[in-house]
PDB file of N, CA and C in Angstrom:
ATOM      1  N   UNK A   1     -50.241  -2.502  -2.742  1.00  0.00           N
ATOM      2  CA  UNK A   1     -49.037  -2.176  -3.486  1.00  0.00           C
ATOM      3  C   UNK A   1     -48.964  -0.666  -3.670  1.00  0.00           C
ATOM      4  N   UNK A   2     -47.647   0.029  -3.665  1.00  0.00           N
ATOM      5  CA  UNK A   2     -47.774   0.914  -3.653  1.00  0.00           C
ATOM      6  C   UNK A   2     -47.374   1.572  -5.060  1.00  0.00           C
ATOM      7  N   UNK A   3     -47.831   2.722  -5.696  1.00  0.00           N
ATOM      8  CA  UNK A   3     -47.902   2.970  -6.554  1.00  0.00           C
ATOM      9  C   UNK A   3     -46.831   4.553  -6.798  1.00  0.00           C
ATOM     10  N   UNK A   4     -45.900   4.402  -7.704  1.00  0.00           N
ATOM     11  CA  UNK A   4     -45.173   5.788  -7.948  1.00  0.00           C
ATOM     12  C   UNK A   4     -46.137   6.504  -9.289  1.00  0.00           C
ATOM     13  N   UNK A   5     -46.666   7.721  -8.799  1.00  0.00           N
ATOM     14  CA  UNK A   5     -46.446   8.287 -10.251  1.00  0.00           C
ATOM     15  C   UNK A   5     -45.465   8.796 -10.783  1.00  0.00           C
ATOM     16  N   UNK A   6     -46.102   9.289 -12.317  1.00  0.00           N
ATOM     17  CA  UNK A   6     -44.906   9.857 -13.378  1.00  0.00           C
ATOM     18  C   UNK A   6     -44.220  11.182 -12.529  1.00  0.00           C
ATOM     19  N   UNK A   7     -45.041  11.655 -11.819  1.00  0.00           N
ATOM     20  CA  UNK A   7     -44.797  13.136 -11.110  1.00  0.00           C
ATOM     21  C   UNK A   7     -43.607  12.729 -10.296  1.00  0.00           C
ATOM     22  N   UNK A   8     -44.226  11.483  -9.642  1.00  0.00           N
ATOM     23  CA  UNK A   8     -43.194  10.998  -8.254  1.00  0.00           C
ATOM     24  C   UNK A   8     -41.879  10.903  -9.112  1.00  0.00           C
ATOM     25  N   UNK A   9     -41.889  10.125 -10.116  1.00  0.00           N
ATOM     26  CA  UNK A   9     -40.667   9.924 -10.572  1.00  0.00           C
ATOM     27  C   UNK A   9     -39.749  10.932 -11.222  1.00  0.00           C
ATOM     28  N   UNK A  10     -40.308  11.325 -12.226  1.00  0.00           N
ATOM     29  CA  UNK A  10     -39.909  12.473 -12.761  1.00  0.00           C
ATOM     30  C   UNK A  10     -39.191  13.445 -11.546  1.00  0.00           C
ATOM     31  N   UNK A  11     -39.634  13.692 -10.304  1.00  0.00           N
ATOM     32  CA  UNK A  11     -39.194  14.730  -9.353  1.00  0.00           C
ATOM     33  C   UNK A  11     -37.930  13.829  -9.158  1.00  0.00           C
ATOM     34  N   UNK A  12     -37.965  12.572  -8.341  1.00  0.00           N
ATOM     35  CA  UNK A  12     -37.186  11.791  -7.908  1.00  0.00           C
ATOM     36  C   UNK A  12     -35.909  11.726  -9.384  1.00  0.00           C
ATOM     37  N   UNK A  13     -35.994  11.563 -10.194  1.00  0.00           N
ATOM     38  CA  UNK A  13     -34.797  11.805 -11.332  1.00  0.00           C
ATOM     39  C   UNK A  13     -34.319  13.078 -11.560  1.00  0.00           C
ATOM     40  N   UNK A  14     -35.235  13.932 -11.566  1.00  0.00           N
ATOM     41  CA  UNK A  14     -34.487  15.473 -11.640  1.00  0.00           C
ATOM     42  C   UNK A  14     -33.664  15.506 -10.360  1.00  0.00           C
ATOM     43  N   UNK A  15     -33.759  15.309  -8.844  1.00  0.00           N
ATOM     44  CA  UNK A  15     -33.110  15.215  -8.222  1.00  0.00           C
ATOM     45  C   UNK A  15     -31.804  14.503  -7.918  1.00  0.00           C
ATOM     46  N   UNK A  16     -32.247  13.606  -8.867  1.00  0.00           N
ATOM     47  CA  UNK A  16     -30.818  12.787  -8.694  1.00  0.00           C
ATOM     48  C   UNK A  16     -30.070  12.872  -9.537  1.00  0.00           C
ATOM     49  N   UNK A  17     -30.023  13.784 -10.650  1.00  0.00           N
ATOM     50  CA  UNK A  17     -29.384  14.149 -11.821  1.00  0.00           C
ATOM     51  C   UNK A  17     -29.255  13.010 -12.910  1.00  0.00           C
ATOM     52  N   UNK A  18     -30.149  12.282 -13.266  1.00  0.00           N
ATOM     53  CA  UNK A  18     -29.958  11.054 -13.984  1.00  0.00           C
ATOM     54  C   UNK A  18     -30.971  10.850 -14.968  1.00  0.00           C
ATOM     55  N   UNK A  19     -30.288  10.595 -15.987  1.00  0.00           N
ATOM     56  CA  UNK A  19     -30.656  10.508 -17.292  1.00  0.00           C
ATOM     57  C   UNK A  19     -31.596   8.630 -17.887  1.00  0.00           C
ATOM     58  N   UNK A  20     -32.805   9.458 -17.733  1.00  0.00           N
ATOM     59  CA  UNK A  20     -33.259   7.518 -18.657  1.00  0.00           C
ATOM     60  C   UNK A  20     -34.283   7.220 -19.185  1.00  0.00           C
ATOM     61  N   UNK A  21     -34.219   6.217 -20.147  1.00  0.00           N
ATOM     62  CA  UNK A  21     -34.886   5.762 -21.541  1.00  0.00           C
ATOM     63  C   UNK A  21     -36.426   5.821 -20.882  1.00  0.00           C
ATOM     64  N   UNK A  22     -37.555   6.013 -21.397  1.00  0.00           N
ATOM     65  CA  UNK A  22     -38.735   5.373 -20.989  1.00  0.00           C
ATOM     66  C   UNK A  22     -38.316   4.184 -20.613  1.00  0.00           C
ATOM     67  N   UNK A  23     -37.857   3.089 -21.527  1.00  0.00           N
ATOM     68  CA  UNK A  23     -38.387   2.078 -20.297  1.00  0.00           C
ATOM     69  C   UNK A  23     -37.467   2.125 -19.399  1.00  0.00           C
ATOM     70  N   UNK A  24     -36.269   2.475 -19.194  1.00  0.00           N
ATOM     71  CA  UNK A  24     -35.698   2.363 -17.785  1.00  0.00           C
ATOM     72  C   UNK A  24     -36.658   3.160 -16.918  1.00  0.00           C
ATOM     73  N   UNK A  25     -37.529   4.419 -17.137  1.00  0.00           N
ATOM     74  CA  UNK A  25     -38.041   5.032 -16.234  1.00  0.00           C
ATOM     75  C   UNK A  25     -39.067   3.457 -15.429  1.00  0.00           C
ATOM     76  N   UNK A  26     -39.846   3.353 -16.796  1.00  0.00           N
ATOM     77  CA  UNK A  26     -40.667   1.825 -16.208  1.00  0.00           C
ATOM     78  C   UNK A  26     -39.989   0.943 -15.585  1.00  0.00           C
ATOM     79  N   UNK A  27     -38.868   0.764 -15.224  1.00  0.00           N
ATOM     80  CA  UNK A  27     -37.907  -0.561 -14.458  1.00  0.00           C
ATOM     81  C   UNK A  27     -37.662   0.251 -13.127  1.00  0.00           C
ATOM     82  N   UNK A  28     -37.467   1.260 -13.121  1.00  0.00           N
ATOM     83  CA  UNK A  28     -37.006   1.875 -11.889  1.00  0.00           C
ATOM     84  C   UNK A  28     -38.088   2.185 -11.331  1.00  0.00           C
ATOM     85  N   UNK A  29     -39.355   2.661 -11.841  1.00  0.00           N
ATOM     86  CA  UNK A  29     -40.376   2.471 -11.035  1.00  0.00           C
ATOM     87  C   UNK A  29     -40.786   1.525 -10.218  1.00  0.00           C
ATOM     88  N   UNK A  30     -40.894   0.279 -11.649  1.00  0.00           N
ATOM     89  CA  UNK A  30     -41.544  -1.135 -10.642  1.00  0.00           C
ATOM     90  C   UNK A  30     -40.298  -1.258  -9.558  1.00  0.00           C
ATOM     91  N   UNK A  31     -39.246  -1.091  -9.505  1.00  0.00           N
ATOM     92  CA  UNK A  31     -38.205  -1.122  -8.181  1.00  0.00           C
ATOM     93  C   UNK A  31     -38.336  -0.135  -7.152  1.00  0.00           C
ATOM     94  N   UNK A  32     -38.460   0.905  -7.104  1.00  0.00           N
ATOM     95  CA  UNK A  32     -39.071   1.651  -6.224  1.00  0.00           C
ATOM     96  C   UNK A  32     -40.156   1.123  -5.721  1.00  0.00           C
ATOM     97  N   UNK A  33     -41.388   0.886  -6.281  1.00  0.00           N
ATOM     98  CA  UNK A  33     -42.259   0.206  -5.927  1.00  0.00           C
ATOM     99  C   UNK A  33     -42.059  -0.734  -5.177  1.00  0.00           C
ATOM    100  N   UNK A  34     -41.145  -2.364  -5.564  1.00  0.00           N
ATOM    101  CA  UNK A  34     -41.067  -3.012  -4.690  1.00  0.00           C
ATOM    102  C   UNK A  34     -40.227  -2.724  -3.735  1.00  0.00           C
ATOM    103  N   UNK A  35     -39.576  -1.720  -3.686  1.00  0.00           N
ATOM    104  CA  UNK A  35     -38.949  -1.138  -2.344  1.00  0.00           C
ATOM    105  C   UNK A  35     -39.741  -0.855  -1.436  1.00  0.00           C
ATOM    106  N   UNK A  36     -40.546   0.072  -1.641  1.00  0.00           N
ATOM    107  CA  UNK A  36     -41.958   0.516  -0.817  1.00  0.00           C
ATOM    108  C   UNK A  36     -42.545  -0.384  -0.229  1.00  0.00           C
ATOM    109  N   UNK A  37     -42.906  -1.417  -0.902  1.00  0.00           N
ATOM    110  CA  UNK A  37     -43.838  -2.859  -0.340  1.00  0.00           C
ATOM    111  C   UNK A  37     -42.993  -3.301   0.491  1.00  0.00           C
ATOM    112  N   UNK A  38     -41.517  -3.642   0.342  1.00  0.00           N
ATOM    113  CA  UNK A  38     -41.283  -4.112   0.730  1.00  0.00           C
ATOM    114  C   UNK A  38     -40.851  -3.555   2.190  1.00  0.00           C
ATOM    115  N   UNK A  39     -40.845  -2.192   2.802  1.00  0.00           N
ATOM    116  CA  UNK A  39     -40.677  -1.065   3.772  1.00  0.00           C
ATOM    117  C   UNK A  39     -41.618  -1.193   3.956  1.00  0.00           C
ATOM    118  N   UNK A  40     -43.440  -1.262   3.603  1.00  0.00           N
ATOM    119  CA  UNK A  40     -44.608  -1.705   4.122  1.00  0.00           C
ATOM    120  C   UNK A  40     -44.634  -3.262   4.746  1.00  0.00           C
ATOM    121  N   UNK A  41     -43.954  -4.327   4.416  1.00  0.00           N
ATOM    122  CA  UNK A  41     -44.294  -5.652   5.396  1.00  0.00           C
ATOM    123  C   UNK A  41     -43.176  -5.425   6.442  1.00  0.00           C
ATOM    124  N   UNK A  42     -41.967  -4.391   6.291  1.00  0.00           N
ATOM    125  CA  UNK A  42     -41.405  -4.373   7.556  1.00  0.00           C
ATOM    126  C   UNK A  42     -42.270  -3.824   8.580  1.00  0.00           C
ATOM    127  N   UNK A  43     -42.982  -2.707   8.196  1.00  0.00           N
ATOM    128  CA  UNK A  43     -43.876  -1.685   8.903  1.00  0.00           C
ATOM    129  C   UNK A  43     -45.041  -2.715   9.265  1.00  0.00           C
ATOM    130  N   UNK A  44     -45.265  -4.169   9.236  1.00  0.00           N
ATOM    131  CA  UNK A  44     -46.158  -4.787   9.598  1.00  0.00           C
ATOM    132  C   UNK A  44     -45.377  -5.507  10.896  1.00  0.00           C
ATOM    133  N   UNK A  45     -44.228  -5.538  11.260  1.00  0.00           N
ATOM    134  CA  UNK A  45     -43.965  -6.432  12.400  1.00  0.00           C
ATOM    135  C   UNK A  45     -44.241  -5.911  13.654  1.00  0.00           C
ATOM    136  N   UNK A  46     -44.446  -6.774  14.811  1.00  0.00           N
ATOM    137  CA  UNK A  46     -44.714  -6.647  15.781  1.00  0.00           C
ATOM    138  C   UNK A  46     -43.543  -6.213  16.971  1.00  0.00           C
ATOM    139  N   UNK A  47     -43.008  -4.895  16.595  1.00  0.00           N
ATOM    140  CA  UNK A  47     -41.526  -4.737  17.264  1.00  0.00           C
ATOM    141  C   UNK A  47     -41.612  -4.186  19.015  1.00  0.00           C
ATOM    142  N   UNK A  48     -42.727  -4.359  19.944  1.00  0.00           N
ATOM    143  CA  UNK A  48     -42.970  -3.751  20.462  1.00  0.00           C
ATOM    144  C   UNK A  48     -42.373  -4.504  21.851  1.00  0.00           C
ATOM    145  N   UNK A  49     -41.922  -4.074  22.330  1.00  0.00           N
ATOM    146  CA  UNK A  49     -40.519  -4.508  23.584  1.00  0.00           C
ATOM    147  C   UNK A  49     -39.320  -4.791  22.706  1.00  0.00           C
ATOM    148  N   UNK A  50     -39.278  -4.984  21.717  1.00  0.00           N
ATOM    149  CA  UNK A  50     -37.704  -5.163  21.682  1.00  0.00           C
ATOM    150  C   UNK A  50     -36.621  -3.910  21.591  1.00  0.00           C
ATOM    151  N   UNK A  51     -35.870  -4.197  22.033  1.00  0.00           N
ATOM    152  CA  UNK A  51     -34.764  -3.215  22.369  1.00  0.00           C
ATOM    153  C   UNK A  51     -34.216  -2.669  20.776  1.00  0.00           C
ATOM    154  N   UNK A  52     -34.055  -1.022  20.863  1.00  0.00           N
ATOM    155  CA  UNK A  52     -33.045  -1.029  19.662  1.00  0.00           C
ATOM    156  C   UNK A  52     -31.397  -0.998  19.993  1.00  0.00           C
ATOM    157  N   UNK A  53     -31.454  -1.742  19.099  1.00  0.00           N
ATOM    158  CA  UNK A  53     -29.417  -2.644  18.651  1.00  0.00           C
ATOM    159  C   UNK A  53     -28.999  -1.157  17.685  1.00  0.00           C
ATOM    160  N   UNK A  54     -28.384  -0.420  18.977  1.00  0.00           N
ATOM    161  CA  UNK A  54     -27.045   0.575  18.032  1.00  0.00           C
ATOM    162  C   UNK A  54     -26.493   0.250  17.585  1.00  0.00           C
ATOM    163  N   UNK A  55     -25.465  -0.929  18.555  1.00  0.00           N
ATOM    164  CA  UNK A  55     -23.915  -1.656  18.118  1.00  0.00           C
ATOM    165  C   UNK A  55     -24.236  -2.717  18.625  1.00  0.00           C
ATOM    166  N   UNK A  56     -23.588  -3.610  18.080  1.00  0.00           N
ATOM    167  CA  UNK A  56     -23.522  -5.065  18.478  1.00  0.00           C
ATOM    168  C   UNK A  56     -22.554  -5.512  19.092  1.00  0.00           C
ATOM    169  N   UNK A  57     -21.649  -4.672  19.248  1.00  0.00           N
ATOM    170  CA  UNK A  57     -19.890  -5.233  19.764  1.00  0.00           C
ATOM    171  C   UNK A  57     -19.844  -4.794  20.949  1.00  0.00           C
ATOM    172  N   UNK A  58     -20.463  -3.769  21.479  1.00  0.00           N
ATOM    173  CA  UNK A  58     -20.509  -3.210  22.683  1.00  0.00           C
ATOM    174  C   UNK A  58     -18.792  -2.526  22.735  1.00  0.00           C
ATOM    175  N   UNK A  59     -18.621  -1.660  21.549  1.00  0.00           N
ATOM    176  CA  UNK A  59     -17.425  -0.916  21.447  1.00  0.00           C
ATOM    177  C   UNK A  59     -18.010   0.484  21.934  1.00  0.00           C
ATOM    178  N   UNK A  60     -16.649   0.989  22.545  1.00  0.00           N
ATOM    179  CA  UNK A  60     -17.021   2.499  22.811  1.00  0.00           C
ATOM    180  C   UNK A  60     -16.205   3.398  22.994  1.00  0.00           C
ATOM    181  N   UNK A  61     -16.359   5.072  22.724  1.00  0.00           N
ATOM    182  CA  UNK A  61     -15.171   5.341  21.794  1.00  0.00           C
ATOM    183  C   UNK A  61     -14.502   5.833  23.775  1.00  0.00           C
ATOM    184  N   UNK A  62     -13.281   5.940  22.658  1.00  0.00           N
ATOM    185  CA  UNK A  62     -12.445   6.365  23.853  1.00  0.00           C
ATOM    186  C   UNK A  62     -12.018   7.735  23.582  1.00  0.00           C
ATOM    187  N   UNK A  63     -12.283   8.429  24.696  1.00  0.00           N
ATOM    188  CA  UNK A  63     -12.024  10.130  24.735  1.00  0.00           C
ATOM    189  C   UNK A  63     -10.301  10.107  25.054  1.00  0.00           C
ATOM    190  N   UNK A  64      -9.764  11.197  24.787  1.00  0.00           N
ATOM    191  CA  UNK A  64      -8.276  11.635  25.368  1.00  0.00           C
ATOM    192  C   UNK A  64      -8.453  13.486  25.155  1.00  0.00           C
ATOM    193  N   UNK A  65      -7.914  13.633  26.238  1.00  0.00           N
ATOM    194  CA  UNK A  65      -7.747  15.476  26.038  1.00  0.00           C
ATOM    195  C   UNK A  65      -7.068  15.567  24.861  1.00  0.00           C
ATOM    196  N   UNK A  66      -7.605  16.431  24.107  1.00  0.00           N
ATOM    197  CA  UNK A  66      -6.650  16.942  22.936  1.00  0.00           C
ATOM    198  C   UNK A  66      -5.588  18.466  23.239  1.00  0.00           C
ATOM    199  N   UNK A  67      -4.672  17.604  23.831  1.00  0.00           N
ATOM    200  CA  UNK A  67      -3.432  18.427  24.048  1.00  0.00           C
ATOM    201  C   UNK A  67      -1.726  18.431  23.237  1.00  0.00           C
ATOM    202  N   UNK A  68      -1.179  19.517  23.251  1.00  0.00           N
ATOM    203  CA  UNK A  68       0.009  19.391  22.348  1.00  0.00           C
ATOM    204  C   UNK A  68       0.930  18.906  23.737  1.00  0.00           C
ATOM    205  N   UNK A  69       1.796  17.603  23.022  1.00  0.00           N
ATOM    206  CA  UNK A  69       2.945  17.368  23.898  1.00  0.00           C
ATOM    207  C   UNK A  69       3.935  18.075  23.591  1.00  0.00           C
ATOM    208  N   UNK A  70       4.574  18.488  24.634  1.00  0.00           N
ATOM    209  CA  UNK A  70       5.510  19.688  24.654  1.00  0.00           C
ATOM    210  C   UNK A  70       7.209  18.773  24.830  1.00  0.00           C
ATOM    211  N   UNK A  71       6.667  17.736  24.977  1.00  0.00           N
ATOM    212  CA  UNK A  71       7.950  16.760  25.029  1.00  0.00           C
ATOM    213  C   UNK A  71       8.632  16.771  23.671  1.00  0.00           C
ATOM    214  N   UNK A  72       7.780  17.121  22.332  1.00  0.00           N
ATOM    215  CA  UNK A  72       8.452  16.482  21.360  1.00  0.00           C
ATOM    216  C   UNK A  72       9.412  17.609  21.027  1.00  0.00           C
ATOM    217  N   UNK A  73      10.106  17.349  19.938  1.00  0.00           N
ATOM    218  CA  UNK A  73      10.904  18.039  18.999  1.00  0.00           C
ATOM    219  C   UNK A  73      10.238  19.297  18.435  1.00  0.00           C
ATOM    220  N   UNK A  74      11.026  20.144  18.402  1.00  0.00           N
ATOM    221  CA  UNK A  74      10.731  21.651  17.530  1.00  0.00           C
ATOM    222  C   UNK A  74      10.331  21.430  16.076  1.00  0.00           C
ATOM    223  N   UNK A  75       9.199  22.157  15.742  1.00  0.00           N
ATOM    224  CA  UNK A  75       9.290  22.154  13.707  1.00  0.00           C
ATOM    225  C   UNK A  75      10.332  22.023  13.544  1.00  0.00           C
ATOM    226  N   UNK A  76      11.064  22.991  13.433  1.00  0.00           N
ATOM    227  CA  UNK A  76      11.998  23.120  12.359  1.00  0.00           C
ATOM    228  C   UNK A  76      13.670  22.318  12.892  1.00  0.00           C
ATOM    229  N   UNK A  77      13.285  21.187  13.825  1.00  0.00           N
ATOM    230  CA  UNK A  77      14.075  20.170  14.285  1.00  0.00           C
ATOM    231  C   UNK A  77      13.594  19.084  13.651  1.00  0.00           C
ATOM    232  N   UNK A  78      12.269  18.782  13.454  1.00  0.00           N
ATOM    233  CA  UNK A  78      12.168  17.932  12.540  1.00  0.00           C
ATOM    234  C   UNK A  78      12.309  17.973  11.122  1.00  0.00           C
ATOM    235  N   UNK A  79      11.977  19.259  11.035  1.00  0.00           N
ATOM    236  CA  UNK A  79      12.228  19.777   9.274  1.00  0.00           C
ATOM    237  C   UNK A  79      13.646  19.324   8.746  1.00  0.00           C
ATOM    238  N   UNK A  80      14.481  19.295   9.551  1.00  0.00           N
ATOM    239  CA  UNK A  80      16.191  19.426   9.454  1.00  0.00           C
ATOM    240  C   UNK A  80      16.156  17.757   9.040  1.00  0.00           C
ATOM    241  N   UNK A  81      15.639  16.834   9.849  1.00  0.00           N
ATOM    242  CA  UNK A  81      15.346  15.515   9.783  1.00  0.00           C
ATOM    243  C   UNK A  81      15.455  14.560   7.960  1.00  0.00           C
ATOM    244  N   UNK A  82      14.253  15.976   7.384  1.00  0.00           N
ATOM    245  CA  UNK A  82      13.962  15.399   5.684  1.00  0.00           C
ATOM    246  C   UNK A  82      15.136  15.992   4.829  1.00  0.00           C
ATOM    247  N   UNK A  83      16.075  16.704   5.550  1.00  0.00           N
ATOM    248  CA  UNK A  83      17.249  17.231   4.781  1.00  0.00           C
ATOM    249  C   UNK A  83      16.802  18.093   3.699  1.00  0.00           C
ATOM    250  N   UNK A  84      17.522  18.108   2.215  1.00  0.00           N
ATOM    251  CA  UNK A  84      17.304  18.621   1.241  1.00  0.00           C
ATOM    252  C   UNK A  84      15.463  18.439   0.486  1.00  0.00           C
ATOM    253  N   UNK A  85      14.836  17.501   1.073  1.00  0.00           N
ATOM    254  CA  UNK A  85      13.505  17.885   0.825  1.00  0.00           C
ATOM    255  C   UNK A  85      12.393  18.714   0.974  1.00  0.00           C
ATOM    256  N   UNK A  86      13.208  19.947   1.763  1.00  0.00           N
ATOM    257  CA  UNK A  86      12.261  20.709   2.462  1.00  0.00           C
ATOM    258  C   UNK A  86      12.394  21.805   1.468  1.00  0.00           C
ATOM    259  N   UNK A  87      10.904  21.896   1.183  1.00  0.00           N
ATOM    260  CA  UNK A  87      10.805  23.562   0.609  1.00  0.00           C
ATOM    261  C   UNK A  87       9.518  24.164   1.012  1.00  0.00           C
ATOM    262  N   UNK A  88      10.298  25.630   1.425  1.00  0.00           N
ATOM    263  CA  UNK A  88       9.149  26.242   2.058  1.00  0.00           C
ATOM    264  C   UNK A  88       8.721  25.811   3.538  1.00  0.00           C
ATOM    265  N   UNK A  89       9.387  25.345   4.280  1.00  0.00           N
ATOM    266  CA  UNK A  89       8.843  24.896   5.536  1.00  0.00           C
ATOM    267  C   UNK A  89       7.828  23.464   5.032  1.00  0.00           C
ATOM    268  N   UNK A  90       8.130  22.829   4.242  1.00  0.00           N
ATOM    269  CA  UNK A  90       7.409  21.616   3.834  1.00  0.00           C
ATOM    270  C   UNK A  90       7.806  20.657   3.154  1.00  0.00           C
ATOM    271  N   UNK A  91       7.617  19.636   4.210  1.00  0.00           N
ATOM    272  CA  UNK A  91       8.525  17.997   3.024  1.00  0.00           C
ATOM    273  C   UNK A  91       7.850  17.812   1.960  1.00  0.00           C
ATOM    274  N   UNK A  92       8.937  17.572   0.774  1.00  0.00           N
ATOM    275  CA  UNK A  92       8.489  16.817  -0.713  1.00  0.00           C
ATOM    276  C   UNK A  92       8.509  15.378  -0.274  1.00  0.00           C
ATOM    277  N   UNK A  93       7.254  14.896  -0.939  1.00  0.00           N
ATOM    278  CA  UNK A  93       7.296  13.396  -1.226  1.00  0.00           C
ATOM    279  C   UNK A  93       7.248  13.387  -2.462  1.00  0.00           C
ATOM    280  N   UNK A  94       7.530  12.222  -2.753  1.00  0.00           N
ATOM    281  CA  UNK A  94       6.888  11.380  -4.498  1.00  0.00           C
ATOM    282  C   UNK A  94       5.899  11.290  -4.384  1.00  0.00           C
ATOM    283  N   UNK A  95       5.246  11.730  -5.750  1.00  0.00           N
ATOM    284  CA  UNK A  95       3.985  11.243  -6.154  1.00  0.00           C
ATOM    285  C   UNK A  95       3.338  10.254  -5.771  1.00  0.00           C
ATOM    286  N   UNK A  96       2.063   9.824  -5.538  1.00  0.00           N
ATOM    287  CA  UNK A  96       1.646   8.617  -4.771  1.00  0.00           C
ATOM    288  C   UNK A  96       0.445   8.209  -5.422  1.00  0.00           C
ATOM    289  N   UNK A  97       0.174   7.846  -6.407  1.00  0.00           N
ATOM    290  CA  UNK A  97      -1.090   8.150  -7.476  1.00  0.00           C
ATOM    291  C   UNK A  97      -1.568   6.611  -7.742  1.00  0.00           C
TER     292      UNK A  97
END
């Protein structure tokens, strides 16, 4: 079993900016702890030929040149588009909160 000290922890909470009671320090230890053990019986399996699994879907990304189409409309042809919403070279929306 693996064991945190007060040092371990104490560092590990100053880092994480988090505030707690003695005994929460004692609860989060024994959980760390069984985190550890429990990252030690993974570290016991026998993984040796098996393949590592990136993705499972066998998805893959798709590239495109990143180019401007020159087909479209001018700024300030679309600007004309939002009518009276434009200020500053920029559409108003409503709030969206």
């Amino acid at each position: 079993m693996t064991h945190i000290t007060t040092e371990t922890l104490e560092n590990v909470i100053s880092i994480s900016a988090l505030e707690f009671t003695p005994a929460e320090k004692e609860r989060v230890a024994a959980d760390i702890e069984n985190i550890l053990d429990y990252i030690d019986q993974m570290n016991e399996l026998d993984t040796d030929g098996v393949e590592p699994t990136y993705q499972v879907t066998d998805l893959q990304n798709v590239w495109r040149e990143d180019a401007v189409d020159e087909t479209l409309l001018a700024r300030d042809e679309l600007l004309k588009t939002a009518g009276e919403n434009v200020t500053q070279s920029q559409v108003k929306v409503p709030k969206v909160l």
